[in-house]
N, C-alpha and C. Protein backbone atom coordinates (compact mmCIF):
# COMPACT_ATOMS: atom_id res chain seq x y z
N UNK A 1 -17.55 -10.04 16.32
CA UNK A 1 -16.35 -9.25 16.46
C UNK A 1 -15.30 -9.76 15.48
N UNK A 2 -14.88 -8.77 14.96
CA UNK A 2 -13.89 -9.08 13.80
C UNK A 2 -12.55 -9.32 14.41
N UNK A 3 -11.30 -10.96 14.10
CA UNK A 3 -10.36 -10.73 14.29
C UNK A 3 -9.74 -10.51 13.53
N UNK A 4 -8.27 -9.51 14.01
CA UNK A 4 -7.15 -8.85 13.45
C UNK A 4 -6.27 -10.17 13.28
N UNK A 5 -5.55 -10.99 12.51
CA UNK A 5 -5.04 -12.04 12.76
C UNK A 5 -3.99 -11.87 11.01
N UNK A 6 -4.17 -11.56 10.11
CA UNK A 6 -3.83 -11.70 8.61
C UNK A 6 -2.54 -10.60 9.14
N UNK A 7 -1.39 -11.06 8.34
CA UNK A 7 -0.50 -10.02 7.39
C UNK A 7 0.13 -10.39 6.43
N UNK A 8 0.71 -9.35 5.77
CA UNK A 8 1.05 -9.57 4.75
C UNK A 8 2.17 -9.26 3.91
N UNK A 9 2.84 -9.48 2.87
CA UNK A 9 4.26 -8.54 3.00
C UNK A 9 3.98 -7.75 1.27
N UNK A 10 4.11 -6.12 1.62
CA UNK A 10 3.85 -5.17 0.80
C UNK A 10 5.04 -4.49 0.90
N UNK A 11 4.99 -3.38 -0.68
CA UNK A 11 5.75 -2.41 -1.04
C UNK A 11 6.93 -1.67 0.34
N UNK A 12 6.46 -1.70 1.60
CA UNK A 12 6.76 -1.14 2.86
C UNK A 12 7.26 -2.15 3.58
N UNK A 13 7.26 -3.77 3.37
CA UNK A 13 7.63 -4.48 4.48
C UNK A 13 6.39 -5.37 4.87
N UNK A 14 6.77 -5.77 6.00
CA UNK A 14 5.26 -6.53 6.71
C UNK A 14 4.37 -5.86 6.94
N UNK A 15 3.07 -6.07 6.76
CA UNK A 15 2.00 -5.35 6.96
C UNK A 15 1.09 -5.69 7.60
N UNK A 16 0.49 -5.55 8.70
CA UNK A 16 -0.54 -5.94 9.39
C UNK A 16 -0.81 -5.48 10.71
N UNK A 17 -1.94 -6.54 11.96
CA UNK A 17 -2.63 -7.62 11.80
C UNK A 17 -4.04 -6.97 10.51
N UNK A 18 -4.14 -7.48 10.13
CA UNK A 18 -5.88 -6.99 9.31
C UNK A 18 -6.70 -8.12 9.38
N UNK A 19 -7.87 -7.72 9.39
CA UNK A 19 -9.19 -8.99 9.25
C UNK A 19 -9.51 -9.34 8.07
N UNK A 20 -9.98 -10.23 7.73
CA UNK A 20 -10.51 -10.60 6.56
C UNK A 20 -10.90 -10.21 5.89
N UNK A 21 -11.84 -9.32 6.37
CA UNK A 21 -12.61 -7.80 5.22
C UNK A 21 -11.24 -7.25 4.69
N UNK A 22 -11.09 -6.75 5.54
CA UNK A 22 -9.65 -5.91 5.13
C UNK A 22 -8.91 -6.36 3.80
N UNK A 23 -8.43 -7.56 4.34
CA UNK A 23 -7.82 -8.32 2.96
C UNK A 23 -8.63 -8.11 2.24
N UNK A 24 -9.63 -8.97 2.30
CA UNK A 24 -10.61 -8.63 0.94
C UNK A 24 -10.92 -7.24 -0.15
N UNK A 25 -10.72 -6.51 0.95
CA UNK A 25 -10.72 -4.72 -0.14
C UNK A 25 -9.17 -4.72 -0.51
N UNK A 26 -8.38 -5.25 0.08
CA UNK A 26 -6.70 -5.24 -0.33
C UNK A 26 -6.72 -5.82 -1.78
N UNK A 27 -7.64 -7.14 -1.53
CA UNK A 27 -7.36 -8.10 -3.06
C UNK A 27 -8.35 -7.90 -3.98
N UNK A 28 -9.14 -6.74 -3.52
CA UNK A 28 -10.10 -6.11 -4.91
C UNK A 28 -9.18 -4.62 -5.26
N UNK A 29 -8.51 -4.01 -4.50
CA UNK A 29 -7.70 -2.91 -5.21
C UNK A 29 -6.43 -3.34 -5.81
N UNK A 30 -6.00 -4.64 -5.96
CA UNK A 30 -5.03 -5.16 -6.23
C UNK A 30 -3.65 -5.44 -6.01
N UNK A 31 -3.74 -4.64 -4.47
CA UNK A 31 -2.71 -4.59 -3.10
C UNK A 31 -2.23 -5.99 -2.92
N UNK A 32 -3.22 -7.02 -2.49
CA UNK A 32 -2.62 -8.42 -2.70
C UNK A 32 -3.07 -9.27 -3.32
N UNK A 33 -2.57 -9.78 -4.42
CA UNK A 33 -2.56 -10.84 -5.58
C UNK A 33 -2.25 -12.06 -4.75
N UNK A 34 -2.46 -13.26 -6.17
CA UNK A 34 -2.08 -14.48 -5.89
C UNK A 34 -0.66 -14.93 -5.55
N UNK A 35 0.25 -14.01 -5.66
CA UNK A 35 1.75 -13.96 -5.25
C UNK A 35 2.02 -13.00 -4.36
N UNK A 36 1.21 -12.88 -3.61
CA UNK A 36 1.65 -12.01 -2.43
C UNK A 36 1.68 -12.84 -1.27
N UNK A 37 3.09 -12.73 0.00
CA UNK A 37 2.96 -13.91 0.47
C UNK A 37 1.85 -13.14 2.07
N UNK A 38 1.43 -14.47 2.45
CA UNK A 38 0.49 -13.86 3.72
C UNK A 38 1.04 -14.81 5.09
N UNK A 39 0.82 -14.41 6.00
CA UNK A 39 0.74 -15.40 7.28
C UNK A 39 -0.50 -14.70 8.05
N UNK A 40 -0.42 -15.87 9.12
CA UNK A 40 -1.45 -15.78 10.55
C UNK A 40 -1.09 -16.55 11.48
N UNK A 41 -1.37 -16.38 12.44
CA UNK A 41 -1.10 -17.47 14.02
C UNK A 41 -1.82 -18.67 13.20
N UNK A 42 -0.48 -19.52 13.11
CA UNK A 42 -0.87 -21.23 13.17
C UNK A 42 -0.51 -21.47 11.54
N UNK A 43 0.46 -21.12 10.35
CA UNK A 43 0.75 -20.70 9.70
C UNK A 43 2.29 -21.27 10.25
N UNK A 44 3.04 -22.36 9.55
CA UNK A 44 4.54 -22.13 10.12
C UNK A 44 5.67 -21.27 9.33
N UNK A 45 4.95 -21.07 7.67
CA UNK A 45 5.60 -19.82 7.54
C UNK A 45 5.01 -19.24 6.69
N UNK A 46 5.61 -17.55 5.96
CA UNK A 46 5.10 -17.01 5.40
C UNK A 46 4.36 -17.97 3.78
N UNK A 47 3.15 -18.07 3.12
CA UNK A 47 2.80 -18.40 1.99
C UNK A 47 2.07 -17.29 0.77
N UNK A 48 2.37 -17.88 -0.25
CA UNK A 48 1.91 -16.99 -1.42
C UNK A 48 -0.11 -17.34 -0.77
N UNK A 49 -0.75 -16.23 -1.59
CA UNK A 49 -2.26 -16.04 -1.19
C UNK A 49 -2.77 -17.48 -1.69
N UNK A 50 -2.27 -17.69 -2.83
CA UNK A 50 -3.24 -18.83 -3.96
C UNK A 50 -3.06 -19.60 -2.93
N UNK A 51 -2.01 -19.95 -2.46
CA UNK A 51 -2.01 -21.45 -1.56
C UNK A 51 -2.69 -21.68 -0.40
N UNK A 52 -2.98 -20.66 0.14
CA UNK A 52 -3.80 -20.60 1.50
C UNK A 52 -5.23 -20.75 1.58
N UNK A 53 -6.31 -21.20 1.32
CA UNK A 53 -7.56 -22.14 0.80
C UNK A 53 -8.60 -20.61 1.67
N UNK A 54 -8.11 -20.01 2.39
CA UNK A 54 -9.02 -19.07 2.93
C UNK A 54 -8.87 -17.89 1.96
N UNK A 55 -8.22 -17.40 1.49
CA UNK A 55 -7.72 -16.79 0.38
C UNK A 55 -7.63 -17.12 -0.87
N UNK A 56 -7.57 -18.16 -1.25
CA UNK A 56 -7.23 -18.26 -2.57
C UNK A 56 -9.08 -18.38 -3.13
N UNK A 57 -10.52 -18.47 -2.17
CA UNK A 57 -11.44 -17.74 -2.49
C UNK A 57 -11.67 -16.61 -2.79
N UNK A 58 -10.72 -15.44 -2.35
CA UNK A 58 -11.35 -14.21 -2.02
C UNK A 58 -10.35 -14.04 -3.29
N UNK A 59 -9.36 -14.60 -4.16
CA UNK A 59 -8.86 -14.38 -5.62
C UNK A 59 -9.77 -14.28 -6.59
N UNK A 60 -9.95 -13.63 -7.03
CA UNK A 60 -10.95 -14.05 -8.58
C UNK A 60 -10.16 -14.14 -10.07
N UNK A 61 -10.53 -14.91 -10.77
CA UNK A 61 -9.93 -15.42 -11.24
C UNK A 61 -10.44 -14.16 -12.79
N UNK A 62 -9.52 -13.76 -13.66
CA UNK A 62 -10.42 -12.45 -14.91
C UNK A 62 -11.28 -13.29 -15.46
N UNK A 63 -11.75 -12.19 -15.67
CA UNK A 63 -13.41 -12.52 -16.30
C UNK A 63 -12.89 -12.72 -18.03
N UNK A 64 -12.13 -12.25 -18.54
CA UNK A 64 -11.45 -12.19 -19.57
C UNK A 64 -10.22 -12.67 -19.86
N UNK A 65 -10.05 -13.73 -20.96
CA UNK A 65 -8.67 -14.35 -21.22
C UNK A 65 -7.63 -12.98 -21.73
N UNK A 66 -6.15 -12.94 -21.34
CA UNK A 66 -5.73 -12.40 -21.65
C UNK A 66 -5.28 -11.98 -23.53
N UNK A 67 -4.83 -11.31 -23.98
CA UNK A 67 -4.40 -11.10 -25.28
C UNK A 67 -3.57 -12.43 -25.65
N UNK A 68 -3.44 -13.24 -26.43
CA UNK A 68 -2.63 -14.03 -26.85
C UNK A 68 -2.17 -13.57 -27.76
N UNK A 69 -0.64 -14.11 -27.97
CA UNK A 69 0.32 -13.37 -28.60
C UNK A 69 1.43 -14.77 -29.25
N UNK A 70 1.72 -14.94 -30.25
CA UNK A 70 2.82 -15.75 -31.29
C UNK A 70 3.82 -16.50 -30.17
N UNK A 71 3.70 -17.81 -29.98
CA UNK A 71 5.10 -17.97 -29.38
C UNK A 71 4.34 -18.55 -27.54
N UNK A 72 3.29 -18.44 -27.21
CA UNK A 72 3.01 -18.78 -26.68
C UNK A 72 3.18 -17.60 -25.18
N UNK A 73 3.80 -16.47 -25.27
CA UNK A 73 3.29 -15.34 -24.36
C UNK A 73 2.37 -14.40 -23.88
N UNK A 74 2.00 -14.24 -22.87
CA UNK A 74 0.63 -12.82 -23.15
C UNK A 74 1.45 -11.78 -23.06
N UNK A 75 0.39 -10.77 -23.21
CA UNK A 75 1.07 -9.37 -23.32
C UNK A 75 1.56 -9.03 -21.38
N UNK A 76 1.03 -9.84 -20.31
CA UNK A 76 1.20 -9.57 -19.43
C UNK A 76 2.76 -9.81 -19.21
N UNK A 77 2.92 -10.83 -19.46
CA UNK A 77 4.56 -11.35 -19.24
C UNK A 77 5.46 -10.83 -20.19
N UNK A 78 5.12 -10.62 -21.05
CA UNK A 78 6.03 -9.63 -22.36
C UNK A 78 6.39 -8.34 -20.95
N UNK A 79 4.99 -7.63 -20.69
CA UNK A 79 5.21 -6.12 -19.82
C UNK A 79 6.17 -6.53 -18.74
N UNK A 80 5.66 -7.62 -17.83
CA UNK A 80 6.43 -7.84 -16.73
C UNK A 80 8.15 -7.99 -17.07
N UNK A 81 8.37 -8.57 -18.31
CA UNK A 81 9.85 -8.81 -18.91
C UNK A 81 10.03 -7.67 -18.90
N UNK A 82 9.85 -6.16 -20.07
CA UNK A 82 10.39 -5.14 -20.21
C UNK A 82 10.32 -4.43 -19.05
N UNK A 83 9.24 -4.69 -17.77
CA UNK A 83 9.82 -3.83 -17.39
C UNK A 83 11.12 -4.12 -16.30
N UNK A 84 11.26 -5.71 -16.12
CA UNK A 84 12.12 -5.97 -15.27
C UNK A 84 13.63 -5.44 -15.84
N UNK A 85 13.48 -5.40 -17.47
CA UNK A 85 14.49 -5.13 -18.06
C UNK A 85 14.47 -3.37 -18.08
N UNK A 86 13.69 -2.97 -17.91
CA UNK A 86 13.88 -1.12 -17.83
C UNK A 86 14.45 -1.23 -16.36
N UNK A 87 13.91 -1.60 -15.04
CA UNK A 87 14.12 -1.49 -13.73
C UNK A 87 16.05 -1.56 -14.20
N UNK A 88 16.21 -2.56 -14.38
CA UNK A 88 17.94 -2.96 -14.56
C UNK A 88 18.31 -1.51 -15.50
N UNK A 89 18.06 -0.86 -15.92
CA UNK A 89 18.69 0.21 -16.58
C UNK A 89 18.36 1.73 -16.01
N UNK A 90 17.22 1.44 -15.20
CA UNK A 90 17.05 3.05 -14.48
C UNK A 90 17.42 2.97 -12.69
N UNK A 91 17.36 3.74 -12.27
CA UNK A 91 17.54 3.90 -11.17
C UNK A 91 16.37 3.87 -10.48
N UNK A 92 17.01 3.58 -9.09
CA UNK A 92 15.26 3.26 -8.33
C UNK A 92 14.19 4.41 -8.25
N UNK A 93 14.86 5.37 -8.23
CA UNK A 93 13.62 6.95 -7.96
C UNK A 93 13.03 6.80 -9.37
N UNK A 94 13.68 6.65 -10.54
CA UNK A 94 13.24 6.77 -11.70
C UNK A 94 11.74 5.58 -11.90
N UNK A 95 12.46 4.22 -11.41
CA UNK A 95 11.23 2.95 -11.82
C UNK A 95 10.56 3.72 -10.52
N UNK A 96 10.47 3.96 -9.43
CA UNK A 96 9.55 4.22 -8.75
C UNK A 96 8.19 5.01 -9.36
N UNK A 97 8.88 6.49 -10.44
CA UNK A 97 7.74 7.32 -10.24
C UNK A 97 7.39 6.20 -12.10
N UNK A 98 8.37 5.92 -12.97
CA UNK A 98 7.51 5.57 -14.16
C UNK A 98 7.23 4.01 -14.34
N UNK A 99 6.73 3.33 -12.98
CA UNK A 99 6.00 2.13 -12.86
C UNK A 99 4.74 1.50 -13.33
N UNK A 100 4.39 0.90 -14.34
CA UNK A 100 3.56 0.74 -15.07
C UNK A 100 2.67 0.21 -14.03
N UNK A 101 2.89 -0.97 -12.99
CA UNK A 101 2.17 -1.61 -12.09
C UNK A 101 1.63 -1.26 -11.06
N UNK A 102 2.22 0.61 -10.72
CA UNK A 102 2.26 1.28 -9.42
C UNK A 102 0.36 1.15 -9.39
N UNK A 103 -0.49 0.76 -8.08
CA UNK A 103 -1.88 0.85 -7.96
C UNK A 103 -2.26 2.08 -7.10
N UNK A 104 -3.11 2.68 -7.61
CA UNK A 104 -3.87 4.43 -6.97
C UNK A 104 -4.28 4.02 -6.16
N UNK A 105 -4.37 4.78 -5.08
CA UNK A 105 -4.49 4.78 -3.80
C UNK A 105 -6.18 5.88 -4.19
N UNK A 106 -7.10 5.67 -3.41
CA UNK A 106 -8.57 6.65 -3.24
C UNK A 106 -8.33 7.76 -2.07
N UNK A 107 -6.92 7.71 -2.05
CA UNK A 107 -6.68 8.82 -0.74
C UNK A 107 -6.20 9.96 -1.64
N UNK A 108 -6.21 10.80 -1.37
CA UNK A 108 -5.66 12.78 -1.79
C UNK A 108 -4.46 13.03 -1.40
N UNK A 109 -3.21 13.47 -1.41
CA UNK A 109 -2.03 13.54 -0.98
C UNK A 109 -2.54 15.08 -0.66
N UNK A 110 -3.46 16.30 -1.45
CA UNK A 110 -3.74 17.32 -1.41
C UNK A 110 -4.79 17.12 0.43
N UNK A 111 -5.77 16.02 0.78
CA UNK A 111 -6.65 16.44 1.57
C UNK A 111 -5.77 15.98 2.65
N UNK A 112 -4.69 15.14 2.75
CA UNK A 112 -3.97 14.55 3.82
C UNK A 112 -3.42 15.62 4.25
N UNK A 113 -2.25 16.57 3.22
CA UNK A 113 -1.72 17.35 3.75
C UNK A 113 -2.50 18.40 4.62
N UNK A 114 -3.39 18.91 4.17
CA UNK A 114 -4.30 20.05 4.95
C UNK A 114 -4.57 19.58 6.35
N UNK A 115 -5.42 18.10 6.23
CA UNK A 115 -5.68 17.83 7.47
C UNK A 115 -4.41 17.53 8.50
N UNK A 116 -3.18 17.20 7.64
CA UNK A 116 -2.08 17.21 8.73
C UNK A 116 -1.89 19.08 9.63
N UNK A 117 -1.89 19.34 8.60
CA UNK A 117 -1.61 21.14 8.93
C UNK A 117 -2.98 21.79 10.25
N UNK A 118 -3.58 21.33 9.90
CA UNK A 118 -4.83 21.18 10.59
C UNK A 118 -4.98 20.66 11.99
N UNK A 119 -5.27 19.48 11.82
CA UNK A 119 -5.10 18.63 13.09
C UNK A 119 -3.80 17.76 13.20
N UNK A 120 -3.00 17.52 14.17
CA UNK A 120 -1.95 17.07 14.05
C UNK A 120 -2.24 15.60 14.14
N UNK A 121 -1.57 15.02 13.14
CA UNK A 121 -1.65 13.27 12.98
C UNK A 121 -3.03 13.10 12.26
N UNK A 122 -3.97 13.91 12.00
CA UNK A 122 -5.32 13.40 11.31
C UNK A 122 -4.37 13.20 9.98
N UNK A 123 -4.37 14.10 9.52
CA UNK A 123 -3.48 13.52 7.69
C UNK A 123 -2.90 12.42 7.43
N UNK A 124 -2.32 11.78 8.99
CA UNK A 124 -1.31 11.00 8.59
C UNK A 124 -2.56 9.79 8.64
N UNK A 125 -3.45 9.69 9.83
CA UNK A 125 -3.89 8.91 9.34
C UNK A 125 -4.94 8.26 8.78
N UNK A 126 -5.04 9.82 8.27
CA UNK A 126 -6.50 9.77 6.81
C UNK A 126 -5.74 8.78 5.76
N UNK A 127 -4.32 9.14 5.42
CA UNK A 127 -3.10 7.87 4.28
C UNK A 127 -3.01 6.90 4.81
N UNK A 128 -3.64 6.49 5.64
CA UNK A 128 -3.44 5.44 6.39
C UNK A 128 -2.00 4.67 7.36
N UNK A 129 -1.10 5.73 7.53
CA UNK A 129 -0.05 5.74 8.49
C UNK A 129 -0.47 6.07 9.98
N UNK A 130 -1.45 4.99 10.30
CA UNK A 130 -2.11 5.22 11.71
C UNK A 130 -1.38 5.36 13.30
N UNK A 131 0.11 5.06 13.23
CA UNK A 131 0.92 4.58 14.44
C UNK A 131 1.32 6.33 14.56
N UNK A 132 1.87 6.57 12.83
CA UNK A 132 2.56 7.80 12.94
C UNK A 132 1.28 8.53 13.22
N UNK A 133 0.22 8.88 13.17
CA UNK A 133 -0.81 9.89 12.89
C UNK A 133 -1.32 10.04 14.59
N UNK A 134 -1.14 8.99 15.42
CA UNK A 134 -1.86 8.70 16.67
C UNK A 134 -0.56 8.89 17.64
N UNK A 135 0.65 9.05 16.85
CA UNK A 135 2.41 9.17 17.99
C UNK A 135 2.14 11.07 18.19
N UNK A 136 1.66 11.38 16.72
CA UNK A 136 2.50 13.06 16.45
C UNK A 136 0.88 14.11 17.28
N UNK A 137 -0.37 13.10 17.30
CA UNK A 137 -2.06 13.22 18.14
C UNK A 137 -1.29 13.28 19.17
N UNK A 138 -0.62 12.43 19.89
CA UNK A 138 -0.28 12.07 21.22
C UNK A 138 0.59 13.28 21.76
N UNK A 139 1.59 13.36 21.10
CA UNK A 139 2.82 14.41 21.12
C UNK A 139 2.45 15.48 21.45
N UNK A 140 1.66 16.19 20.64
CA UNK A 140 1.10 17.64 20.55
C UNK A 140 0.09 18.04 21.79
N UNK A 141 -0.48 16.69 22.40
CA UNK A 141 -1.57 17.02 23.02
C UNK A 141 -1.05 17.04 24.58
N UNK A 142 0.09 16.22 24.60
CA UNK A 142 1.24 15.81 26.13
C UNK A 142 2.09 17.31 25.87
N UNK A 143 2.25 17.75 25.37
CA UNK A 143 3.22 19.24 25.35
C UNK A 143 2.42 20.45 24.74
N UNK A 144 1.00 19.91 25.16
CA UNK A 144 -0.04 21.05 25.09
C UNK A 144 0.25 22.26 23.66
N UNK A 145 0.36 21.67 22.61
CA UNK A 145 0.94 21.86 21.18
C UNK A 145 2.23 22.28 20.73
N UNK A 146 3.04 22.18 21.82
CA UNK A 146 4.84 22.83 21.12
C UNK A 146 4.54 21.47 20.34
N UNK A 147 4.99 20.28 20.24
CA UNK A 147 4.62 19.37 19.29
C UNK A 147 4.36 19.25 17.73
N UNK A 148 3.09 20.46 18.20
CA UNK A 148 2.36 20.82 16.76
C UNK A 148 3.18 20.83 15.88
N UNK A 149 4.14 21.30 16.07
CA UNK A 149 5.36 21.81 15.38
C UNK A 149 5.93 20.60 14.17
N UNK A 150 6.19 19.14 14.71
CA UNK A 150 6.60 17.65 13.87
C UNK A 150 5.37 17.66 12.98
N UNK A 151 3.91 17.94 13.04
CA UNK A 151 3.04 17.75 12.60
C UNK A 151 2.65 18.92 11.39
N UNK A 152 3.01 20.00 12.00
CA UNK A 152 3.03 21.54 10.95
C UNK A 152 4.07 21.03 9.63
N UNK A 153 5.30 20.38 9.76
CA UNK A 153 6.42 20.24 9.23
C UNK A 153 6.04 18.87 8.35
N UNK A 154 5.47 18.03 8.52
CA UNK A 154 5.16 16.71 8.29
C UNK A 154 3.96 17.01 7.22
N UNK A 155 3.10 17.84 7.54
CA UNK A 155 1.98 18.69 6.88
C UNK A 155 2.82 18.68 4.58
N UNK A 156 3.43 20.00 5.45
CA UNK A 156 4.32 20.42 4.28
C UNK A 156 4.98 19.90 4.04
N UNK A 157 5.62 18.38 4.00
CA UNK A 157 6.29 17.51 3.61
C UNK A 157 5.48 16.62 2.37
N UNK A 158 3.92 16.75 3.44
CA UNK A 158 3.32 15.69 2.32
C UNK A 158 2.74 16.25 1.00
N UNK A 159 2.53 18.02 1.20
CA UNK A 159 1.57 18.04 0.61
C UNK A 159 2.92 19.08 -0.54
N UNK A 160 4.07 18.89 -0.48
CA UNK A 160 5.36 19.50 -1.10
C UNK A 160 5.54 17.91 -2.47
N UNK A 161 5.27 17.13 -1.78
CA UNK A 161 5.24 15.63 -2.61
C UNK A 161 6.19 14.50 -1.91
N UNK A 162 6.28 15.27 -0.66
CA UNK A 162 7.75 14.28 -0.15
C UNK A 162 6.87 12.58 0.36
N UNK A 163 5.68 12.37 0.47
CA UNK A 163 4.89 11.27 0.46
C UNK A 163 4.55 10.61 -0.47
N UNK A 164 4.49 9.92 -1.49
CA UNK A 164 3.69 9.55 -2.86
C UNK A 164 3.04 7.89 -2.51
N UNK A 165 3.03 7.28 -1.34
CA UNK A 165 2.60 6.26 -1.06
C UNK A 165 1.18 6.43 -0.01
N UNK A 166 0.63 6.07 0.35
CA UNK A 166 -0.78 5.51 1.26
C UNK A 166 -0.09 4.43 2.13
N UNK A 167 -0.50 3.92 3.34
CA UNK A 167 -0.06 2.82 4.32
C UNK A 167 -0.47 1.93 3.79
N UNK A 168 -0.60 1.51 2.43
CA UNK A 168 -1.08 0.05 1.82
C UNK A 168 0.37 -0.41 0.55
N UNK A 169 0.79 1.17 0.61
CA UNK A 169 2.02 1.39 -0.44
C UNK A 169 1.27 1.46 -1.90
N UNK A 170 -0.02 1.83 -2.19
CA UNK A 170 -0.60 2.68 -3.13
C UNK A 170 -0.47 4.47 -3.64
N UNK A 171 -0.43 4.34 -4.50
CA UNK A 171 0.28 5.73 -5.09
C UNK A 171 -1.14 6.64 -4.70
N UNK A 172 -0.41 8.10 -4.14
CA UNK A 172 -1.22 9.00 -4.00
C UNK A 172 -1.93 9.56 -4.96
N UNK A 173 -2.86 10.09 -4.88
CA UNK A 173 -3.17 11.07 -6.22
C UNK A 173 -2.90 12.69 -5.67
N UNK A 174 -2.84 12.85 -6.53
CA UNK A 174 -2.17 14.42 -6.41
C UNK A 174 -3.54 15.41 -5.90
């Protein structure tokens, strides 16, 4: 039996409990890196991944040295500079949608919405917003579908573009 015990802090805040697998597909889609901080029961506070010896296995290290570049920079930290320096000159909606670092989500913002419209709360938590997807299930089914109604509306919210994240804070695909 798998325990739920890991979280973690993402694009959304704290995130969790997840199991180990879990993490593990987190730190192969690139959800959590070696600077992402994690806790668990027995943990006295939050730590970056590298430091935590159960994790800092499930890091892999590139298979490939980066570009070297004059001066002793890679091209990674050059990007990370400009873009910290674009963020300081645009506004947040703006760095949100033209984020070089933003990671794709394997979810549909197109199949979420339907199935929201559809079944109430399935969409939400096909994106993986499982609390909301199983509150608006609950709702509809206790008021014998007047309900439907948060879920009809929530539907056309997502699939209008008013969603562009997944519950991992991975970008939708259209």
């Amino acid at each position: 039996m798998e325990t739920y015990e890991w979280y973690y802090v993402g694009q959304f805040g704290q995130l969790g409990p997840l199991s180990l697998e879990q993490v593990q597909d987190l730190v192969d889609g690139g959800v959590i890196t070696a600077e992402t901080y994690v806790w668990r029961p027995g943990m006295s506070d939050w730590t970056e991944a590298r430091r935590v010896p159960d994790l800092a296995r499930l890091l892999r290290a590139p298979s490939t040295p980066p570009p070297f570049e004059p001066g002793g920079r890679t091209s990674k930290r050059r990007e990370r500079r400009e873009h910290r320096e674009s963020r300081r000159a645009l506004s947040s909606r703006e760095v949100e949608l033209e984020s070089p670092y933003e990671i794709a989500s394997p979810r549909s913002r197109l199949t979420g919405g339907i199935l929201q419209l559809l079944l109430p709360g399935v969409g939400r938590m096909y994106l993986g917003y499982a609390a909301i997807g199983v509150l608006q299930l609950f709702a509809a089914a206790c008021t014998c579908g007047v309900m439907w109604l948060w879920s009809l509306i929530d539907g056309i919210v997502i699939l209008a573009g008013g969603v562009r994240h997944d519950g991992y804070g991975r970008a939708l695909s259209d």
